[in-house]
Protein backbone atom coordinates (compact mmCIF):
# COMPACT_ATOMS: atom_id res chain seq x y z
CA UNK A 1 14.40 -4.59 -18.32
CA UNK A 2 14.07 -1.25 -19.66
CA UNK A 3 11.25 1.42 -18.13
CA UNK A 4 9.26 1.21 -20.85
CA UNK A 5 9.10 -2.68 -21.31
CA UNK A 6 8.31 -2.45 -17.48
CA UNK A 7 5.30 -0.03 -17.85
CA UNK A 8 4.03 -2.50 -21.29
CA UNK A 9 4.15 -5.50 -18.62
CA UNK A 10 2.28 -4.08 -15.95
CA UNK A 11 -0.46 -2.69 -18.64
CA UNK A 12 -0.84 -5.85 -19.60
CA UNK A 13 -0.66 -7.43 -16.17
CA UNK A 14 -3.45 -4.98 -15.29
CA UNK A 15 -5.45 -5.93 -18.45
CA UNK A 16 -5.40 -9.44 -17.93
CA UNK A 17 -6.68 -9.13 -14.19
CA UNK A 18 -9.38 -6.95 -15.52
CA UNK A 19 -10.12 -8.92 -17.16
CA UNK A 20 -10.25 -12.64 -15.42
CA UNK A 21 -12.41 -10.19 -12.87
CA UNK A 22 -14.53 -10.00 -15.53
CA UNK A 23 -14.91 -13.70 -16.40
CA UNK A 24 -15.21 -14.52 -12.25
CA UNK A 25 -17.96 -11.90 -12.38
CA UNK A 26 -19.61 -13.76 -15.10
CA UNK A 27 -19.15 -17.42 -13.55
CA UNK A 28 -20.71 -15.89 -10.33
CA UNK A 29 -23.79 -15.09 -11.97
CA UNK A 30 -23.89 -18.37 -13.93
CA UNK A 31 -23.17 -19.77 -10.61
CA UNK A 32 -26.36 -18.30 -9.02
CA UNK A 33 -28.46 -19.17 -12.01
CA UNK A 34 -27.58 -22.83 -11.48
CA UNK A 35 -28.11 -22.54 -8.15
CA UNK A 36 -32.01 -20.96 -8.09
CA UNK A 37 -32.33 -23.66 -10.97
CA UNK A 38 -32.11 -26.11 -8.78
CA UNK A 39 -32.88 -24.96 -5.90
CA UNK A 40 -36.53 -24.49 -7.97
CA UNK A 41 -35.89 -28.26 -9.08
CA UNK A 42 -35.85 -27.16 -13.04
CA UNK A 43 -32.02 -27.96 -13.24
CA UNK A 44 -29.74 -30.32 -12.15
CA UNK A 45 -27.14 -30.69 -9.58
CA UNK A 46 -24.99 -31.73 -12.16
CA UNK A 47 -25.09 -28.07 -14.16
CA UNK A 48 -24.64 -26.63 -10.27
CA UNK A 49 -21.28 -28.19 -10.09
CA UNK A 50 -20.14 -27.54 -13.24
CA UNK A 51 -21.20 -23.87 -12.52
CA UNK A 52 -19.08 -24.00 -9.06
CA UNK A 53 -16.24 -25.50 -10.66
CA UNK A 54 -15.66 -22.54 -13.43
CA UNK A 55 -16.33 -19.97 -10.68
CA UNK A 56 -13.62 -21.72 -8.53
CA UNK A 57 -11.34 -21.69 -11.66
CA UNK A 58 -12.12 -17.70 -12.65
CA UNK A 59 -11.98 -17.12 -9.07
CA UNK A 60 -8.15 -18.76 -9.26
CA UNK A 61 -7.41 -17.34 -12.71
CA UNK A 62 -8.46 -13.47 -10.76
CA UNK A 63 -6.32 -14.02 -7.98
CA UNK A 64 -3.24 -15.64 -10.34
CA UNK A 65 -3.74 -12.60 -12.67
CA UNK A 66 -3.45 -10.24 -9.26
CA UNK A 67 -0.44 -11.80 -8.16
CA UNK A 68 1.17 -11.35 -11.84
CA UNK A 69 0.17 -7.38 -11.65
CA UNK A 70 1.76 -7.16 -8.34
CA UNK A 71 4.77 -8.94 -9.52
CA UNK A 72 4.43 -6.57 -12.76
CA UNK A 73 4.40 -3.64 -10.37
CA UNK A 74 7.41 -4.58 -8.05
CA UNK A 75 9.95 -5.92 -11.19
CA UNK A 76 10.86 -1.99 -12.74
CA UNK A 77 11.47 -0.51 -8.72
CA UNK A 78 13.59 -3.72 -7.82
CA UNK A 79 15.25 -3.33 -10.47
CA UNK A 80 15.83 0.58 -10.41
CA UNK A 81 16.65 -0.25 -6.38
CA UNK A 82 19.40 -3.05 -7.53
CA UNK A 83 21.18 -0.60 -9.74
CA UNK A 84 21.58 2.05 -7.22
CA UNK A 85 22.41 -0.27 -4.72
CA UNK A 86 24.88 -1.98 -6.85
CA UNK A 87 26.42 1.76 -7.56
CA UNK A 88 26.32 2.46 -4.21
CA UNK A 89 28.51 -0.30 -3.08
């Protein structure tokens, strides 16, 4: 991988967990809407678990985007490491 298709991955690694925080930001607050709705019994528990179930999956898709970055991050140094160790042998 060259440097500069390393530093387009991690931009986009870094986008993407931008911006699934984002969406888990938004589910949270859908989440707490739901959840006054029916804790003021205008809504239904059915809404309230639909709302919990995209905040789970936003919550997942933040953390799977995070993991990507990280990976993202670590791929260019590896590989810059391998070469020089492979030199140094």
């Amino acid at each position: 991988m060259t440097a500069g298709r390393g530093r387009q991955c991690l931009r986009a690694s870094l986008s993407a967990y931008s911006a699934a925080n984002a969406l888990a930001a938004a589910a949270q607050t859908t989440f707490g809407s739901a959840l006054a709705s029916c804790r003021n019994r205008v809504g239904s528990t059915t809404d309230l678990n639909i709302a919990q179930t995209r905040l789970l999956q936003a919550r997942y898709a933040s953390t799977d985007a995070y993991s990507t970055a990280l990976s993202a991050a670590a791929t260019p140094a590896l590989a810059a490491g391998a070469g020089r160790w492979r030199s140094w042998q």
